[in-house]
PDB file of N, CA and C in Angstrom:
ATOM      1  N   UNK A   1      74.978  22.322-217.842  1.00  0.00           N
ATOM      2  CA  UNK A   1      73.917  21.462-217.366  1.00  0.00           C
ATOM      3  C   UNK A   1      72.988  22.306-216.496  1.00  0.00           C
ATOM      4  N   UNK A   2      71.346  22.060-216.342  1.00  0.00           N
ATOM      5  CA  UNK A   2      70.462  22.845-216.088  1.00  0.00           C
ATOM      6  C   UNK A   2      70.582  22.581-214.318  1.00  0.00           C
ATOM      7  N   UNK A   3      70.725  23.329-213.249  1.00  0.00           N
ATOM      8  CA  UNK A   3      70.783  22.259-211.868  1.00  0.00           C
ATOM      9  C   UNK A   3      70.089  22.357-211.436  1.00  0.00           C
ATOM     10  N   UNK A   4      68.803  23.698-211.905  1.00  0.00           N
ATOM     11  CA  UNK A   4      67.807  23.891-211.143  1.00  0.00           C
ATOM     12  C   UNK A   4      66.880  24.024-212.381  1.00  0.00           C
ATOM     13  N   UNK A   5      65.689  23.062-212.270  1.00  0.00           N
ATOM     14  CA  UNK A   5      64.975  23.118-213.522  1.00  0.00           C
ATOM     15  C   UNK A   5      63.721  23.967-213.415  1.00  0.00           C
ATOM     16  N   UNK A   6      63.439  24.821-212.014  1.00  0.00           N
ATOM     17  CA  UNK A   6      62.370  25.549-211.494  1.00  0.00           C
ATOM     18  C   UNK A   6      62.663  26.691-212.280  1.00  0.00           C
ATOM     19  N   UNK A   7      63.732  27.245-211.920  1.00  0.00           N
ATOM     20  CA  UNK A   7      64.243  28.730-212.311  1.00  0.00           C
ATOM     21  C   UNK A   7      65.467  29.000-213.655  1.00  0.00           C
ATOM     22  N   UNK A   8      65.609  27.410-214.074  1.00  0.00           N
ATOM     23  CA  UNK A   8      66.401  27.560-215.472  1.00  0.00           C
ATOM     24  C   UNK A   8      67.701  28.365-215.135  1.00  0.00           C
ATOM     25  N   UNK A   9      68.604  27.427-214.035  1.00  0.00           N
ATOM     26  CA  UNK A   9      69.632  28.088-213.458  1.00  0.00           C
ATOM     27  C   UNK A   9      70.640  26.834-213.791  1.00  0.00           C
ATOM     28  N   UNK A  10      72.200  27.150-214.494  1.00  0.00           N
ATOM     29  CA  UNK A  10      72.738  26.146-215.143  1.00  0.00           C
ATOM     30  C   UNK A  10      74.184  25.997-214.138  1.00  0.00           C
ATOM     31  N   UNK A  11      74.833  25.144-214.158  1.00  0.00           N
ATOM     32  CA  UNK A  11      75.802  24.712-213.651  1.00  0.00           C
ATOM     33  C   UNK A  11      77.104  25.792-213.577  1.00  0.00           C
ATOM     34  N   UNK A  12      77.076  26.170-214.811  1.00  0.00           N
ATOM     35  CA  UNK A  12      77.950  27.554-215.151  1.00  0.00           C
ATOM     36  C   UNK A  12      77.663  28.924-214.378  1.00  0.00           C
ATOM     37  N   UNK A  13      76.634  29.005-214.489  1.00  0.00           N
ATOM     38  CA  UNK A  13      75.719  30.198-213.660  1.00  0.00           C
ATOM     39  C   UNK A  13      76.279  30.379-212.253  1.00  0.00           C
ATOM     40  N   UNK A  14      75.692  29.281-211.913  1.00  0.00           N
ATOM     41  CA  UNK A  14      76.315  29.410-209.888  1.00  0.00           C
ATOM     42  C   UNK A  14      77.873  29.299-209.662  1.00  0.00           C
ATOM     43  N   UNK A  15      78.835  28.459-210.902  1.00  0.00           N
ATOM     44  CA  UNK A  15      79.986  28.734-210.731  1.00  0.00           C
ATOM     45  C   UNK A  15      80.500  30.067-210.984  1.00  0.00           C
ATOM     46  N   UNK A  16      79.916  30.305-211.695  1.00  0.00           N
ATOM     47  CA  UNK A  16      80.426  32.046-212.511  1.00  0.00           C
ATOM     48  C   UNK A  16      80.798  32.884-210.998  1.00  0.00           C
ATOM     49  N   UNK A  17      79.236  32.750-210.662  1.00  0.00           N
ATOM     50  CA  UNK A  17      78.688  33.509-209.139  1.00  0.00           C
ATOM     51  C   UNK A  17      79.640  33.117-208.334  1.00  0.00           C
ATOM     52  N   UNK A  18      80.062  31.412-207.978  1.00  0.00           N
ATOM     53  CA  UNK A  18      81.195  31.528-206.794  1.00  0.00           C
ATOM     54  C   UNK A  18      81.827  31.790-207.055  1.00  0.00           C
ATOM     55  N   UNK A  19      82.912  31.475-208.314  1.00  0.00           N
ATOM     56  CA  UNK A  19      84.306  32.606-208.758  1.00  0.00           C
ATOM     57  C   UNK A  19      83.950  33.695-208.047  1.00  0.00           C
ATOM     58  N   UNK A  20      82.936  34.475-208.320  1.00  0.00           N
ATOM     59  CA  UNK A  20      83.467  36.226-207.443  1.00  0.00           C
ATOM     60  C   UNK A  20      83.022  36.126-206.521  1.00  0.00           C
ATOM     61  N   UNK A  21      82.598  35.425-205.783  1.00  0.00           N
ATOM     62  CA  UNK A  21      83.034  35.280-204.127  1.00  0.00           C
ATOM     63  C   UNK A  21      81.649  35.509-203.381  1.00  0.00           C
ATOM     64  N   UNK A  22      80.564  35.294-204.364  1.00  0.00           N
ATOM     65  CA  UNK A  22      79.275  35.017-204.124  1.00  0.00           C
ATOM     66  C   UNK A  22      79.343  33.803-203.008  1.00  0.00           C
ATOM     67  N   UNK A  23      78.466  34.181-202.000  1.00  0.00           N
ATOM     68  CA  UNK A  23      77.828  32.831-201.005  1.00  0.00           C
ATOM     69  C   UNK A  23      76.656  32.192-201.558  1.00  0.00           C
ATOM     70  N   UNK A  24      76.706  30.919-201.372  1.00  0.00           N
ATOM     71  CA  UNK A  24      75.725  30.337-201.641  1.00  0.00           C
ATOM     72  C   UNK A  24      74.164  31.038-201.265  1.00  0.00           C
ATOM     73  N   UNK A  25      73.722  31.727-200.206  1.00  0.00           N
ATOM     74  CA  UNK A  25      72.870  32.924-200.006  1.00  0.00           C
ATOM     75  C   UNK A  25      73.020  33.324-201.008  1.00  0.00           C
ATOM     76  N   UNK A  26      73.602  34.405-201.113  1.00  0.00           N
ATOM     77  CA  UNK A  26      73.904  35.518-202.102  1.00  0.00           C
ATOM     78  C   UNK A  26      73.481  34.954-203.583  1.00  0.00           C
ATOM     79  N   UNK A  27      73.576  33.847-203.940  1.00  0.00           N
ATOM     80  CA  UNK A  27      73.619  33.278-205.035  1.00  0.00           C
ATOM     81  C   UNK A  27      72.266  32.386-205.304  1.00  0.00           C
ATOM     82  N   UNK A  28      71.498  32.302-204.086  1.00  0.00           N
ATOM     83  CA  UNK A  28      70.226  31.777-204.202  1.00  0.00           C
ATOM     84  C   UNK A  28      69.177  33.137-204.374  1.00  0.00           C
ATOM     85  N   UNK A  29      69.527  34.075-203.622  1.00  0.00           N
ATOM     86  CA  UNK A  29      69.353  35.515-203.597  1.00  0.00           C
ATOM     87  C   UNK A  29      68.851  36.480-205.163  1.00  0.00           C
ATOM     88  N   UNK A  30      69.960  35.722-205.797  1.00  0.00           N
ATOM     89  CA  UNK A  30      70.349  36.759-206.753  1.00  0.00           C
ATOM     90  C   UNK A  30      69.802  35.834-208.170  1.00  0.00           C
ATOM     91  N   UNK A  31      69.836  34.672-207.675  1.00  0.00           N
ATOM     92  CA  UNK A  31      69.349  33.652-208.951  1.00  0.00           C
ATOM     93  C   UNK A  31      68.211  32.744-208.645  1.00  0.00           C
ATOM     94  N   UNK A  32      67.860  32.753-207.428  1.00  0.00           N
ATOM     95  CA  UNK A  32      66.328  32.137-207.217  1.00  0.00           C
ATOM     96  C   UNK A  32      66.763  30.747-207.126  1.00  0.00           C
ATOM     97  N   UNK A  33      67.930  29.850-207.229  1.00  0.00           N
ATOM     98  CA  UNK A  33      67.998  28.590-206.834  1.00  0.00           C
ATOM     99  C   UNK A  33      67.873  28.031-205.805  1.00  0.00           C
ATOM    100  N   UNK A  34      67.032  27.081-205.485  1.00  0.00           N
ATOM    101  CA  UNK A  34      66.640  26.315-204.792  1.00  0.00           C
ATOM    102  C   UNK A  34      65.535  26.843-204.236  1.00  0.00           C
ATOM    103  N   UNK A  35      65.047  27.948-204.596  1.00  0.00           N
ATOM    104  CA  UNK A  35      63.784  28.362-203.854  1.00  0.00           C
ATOM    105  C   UNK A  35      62.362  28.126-204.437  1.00  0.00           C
ATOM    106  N   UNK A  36      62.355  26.912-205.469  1.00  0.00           N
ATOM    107  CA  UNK A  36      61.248  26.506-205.532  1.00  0.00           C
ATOM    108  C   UNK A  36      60.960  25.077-204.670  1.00  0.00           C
ATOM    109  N   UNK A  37      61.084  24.353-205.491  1.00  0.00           N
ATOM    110  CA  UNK A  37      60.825  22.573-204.935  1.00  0.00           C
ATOM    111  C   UNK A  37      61.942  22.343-204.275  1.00  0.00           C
ATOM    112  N   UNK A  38      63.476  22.847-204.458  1.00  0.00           N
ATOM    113  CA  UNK A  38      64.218  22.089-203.560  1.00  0.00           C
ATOM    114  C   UNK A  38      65.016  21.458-203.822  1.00  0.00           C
ATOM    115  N   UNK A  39      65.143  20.631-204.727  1.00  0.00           N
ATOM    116  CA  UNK A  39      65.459  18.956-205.324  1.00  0.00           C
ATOM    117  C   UNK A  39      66.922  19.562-205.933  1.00  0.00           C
ATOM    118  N   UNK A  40      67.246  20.937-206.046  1.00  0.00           N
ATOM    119  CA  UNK A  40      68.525  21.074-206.510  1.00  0.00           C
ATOM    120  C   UNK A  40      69.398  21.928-205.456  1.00  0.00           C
ATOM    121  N   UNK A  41      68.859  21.961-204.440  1.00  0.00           N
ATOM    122  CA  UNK A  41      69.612  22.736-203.392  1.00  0.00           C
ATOM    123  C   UNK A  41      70.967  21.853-202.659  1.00  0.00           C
ATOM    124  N   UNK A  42      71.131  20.461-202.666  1.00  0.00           N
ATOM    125  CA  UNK A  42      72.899  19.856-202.662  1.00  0.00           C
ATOM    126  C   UNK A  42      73.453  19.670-203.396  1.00  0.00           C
ATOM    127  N   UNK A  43      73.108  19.786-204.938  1.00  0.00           N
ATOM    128  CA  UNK A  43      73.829  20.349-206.335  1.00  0.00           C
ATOM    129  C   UNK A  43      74.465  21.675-206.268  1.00  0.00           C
ATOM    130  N   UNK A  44      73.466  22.851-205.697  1.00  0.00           N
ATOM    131  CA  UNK A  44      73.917  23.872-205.774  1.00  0.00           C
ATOM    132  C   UNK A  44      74.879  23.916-204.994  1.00  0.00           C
ATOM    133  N   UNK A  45      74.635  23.750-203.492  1.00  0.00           N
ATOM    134  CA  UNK A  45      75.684  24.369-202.289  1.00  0.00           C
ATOM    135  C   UNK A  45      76.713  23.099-202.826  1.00  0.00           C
ATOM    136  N   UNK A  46      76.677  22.307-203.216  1.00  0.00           N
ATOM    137  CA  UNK A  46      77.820  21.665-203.505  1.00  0.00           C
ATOM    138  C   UNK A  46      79.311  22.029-204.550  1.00  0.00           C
ATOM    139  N   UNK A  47      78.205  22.519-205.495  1.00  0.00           N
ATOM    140  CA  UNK A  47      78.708  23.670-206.592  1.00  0.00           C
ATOM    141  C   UNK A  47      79.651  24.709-206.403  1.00  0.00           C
ATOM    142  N   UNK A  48      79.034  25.053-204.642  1.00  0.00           N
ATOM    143  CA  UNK A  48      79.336  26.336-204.377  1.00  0.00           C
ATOM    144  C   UNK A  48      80.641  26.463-203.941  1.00  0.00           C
ATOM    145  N   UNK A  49      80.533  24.797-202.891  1.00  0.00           N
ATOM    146  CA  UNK A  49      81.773  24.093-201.875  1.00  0.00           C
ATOM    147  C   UNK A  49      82.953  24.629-202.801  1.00  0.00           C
ATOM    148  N   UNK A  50      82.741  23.674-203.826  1.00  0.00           N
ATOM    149  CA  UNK A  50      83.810  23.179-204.489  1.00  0.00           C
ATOM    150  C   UNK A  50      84.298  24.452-205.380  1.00  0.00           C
ATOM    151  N   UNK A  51      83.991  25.399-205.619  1.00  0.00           N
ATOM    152  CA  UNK A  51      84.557  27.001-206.361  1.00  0.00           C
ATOM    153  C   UNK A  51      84.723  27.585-205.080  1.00  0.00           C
ATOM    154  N   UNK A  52      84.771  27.919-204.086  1.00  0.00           N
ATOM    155  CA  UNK A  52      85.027  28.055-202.563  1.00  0.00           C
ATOM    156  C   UNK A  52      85.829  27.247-202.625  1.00  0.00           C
ATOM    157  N   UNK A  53      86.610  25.849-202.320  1.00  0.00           N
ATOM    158  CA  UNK A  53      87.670  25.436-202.214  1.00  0.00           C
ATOM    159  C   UNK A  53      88.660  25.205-203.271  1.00  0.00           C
ATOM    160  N   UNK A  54      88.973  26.211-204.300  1.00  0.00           N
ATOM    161  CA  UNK A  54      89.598  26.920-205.078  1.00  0.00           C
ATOM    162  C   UNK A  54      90.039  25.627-206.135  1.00  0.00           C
ATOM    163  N   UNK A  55      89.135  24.994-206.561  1.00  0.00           N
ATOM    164  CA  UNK A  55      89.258  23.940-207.187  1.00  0.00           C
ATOM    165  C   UNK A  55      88.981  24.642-208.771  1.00  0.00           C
ATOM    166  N   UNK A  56      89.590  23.737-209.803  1.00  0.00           N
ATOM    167  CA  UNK A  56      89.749  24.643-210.717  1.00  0.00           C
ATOM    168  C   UNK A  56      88.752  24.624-211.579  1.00  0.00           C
ATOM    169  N   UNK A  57      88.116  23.618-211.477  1.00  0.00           N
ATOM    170  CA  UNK A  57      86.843  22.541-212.073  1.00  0.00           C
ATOM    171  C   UNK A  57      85.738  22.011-211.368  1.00  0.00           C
ATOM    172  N   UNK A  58      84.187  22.830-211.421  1.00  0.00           N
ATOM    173  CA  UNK A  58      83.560  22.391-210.618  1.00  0.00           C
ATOM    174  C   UNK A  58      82.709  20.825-210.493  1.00  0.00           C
ATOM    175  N   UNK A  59      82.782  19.850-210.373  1.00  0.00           N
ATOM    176  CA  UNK A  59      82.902  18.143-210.757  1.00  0.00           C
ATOM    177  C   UNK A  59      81.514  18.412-209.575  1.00  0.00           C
ATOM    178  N   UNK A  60      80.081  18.194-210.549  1.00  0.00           N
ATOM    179  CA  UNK A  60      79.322  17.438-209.940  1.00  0.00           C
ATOM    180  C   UNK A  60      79.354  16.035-209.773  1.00  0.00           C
ATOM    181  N   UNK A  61      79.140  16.059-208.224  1.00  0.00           N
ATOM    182  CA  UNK A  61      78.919  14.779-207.628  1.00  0.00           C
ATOM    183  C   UNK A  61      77.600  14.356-206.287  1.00  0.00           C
ATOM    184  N   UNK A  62      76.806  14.317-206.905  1.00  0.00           N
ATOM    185  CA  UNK A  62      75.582  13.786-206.078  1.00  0.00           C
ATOM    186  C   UNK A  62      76.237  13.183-205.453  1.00  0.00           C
ATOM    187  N   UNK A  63      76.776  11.980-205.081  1.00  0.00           N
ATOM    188  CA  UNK A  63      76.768  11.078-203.945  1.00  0.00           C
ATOM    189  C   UNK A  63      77.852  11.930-203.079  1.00  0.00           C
ATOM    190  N   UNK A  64      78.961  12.961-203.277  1.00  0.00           N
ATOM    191  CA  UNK A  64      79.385  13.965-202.082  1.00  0.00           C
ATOM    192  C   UNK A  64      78.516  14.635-201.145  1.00  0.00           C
ATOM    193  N   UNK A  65      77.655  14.919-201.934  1.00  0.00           N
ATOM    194  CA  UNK A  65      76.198  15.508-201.082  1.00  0.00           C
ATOM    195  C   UNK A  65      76.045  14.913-199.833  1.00  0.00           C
ATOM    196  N   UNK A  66      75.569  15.414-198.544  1.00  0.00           N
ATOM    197  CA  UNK A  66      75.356  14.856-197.447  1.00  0.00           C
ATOM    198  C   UNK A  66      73.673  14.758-197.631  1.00  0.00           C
ATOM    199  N   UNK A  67      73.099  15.513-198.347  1.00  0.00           N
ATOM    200  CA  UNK A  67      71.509  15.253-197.778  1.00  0.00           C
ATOM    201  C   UNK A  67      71.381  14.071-198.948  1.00  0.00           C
ATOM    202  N   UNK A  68      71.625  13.330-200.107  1.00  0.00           N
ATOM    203  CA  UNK A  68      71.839  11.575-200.792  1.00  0.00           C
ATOM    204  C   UNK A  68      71.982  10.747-199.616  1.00  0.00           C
ATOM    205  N   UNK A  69      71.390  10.016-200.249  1.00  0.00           N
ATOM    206  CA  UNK A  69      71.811   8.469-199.049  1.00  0.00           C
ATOM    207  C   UNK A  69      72.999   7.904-199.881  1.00  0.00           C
ATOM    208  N   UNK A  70      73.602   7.398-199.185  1.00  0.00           N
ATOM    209  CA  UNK A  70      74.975   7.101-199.574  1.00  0.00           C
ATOM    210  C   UNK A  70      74.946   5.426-200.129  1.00  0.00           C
ATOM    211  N   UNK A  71      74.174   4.928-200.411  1.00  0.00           N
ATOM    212  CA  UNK A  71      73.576   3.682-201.491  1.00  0.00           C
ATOM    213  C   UNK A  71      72.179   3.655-202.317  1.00  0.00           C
ATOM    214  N   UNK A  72      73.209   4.669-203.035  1.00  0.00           N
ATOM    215  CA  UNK A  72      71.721   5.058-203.932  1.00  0.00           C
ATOM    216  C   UNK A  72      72.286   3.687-205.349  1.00  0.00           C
ATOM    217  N   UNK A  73      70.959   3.120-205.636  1.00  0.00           N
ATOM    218  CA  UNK A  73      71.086   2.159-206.475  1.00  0.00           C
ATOM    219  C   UNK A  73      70.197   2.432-208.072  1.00  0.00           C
ATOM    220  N   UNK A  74      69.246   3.816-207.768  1.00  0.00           N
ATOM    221  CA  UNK A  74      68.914   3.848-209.027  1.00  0.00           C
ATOM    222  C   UNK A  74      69.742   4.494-209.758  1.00  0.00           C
ATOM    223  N   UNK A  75      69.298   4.691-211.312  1.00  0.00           N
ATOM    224  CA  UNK A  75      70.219   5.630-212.466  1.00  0.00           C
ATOM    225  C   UNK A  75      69.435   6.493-212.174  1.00  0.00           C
ATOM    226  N   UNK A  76      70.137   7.832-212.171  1.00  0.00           N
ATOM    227  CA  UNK A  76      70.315   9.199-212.893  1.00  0.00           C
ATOM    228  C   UNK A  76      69.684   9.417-213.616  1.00  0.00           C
ATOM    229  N   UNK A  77      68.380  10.399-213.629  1.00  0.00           N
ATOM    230  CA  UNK A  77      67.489  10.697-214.170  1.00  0.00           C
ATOM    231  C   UNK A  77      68.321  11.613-215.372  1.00  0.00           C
ATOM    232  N   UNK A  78      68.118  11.162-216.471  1.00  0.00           N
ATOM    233  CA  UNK A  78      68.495  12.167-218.071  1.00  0.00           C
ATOM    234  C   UNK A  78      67.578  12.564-218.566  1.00  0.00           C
ATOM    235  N   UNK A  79      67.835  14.409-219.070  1.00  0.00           N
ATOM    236  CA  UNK A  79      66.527  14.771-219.847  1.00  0.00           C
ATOM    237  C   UNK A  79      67.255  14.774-221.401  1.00  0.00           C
ATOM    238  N   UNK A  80      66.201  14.083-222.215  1.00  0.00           N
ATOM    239  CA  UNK A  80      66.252  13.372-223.263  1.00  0.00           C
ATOM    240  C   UNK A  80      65.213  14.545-223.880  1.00  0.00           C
ATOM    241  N   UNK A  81      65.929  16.136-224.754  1.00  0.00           N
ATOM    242  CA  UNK A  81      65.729  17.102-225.168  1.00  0.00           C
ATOM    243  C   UNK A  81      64.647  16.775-226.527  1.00  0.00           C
ATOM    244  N   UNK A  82      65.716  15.645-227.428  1.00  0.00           N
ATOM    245  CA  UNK A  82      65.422  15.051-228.364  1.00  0.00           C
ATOM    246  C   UNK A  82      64.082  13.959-228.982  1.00  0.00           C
ATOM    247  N   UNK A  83      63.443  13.811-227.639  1.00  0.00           N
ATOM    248  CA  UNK A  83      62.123  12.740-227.454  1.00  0.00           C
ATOM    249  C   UNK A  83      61.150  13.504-227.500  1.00  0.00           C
ATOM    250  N   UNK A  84      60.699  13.191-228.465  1.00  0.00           N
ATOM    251  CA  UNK A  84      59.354  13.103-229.207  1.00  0.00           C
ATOM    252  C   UNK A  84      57.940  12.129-229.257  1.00  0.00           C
ATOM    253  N   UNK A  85      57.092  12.567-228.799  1.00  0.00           N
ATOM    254  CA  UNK A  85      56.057  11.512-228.244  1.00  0.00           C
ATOM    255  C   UNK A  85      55.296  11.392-229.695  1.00  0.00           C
ATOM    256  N   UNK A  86      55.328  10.147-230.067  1.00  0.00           N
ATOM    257  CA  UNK A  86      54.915   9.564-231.423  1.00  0.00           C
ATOM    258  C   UNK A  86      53.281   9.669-231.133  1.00  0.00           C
ATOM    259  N   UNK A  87      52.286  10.368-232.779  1.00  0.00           N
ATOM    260  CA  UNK A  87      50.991  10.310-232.320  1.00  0.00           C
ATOM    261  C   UNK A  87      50.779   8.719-232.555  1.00  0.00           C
ATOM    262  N   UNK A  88      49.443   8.404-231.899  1.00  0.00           N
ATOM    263  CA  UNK A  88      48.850   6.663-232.049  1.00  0.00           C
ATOM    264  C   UNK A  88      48.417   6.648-232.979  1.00  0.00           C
TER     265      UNK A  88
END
């Protein structure tokens, strides 16, 4: 999954990076995440938490995030690869 859609940086990517013992620095550093707009920087360090606490499987979870409000009521924005804008 893409987590940063500025710099085309994928879910696998930043885990790869914390397996070897990359810091979240080091890993924004080296891959440019979160240093555009932002909007994926508690995906990432969350990413980071959780391969740092030697978990075997990194399980995104937006609402773990501390910078989410913790009653979030909309859906989850999906990018829909497959949509095609019909001409009129």
């Amino acid at each position: 999954m893409i987590v940063c859609v500025c710099r085309r940086v994928s879910d696998r990517e930043i885990t790869r990076h914390a397996h070897a013992g990359m810091s979240f620095d080091d890993i924004q550093f080296e891959l440019g995440v979160a240093t555009q707009c932002g909007q994926c920087e508690c995906t990432a360090r969350c990413l980071v938490e959780q391969c740092h606490a030697s978990q075997p499987v990194a399980a995104i979870d937006n609402a773990s995030c501390t910078d989410q409000p913790a009653n979030r009521t909309e859906r989850p924005l999906v990018w829909n690869s497959s949509f095609r804008s019909q001409p009129a």
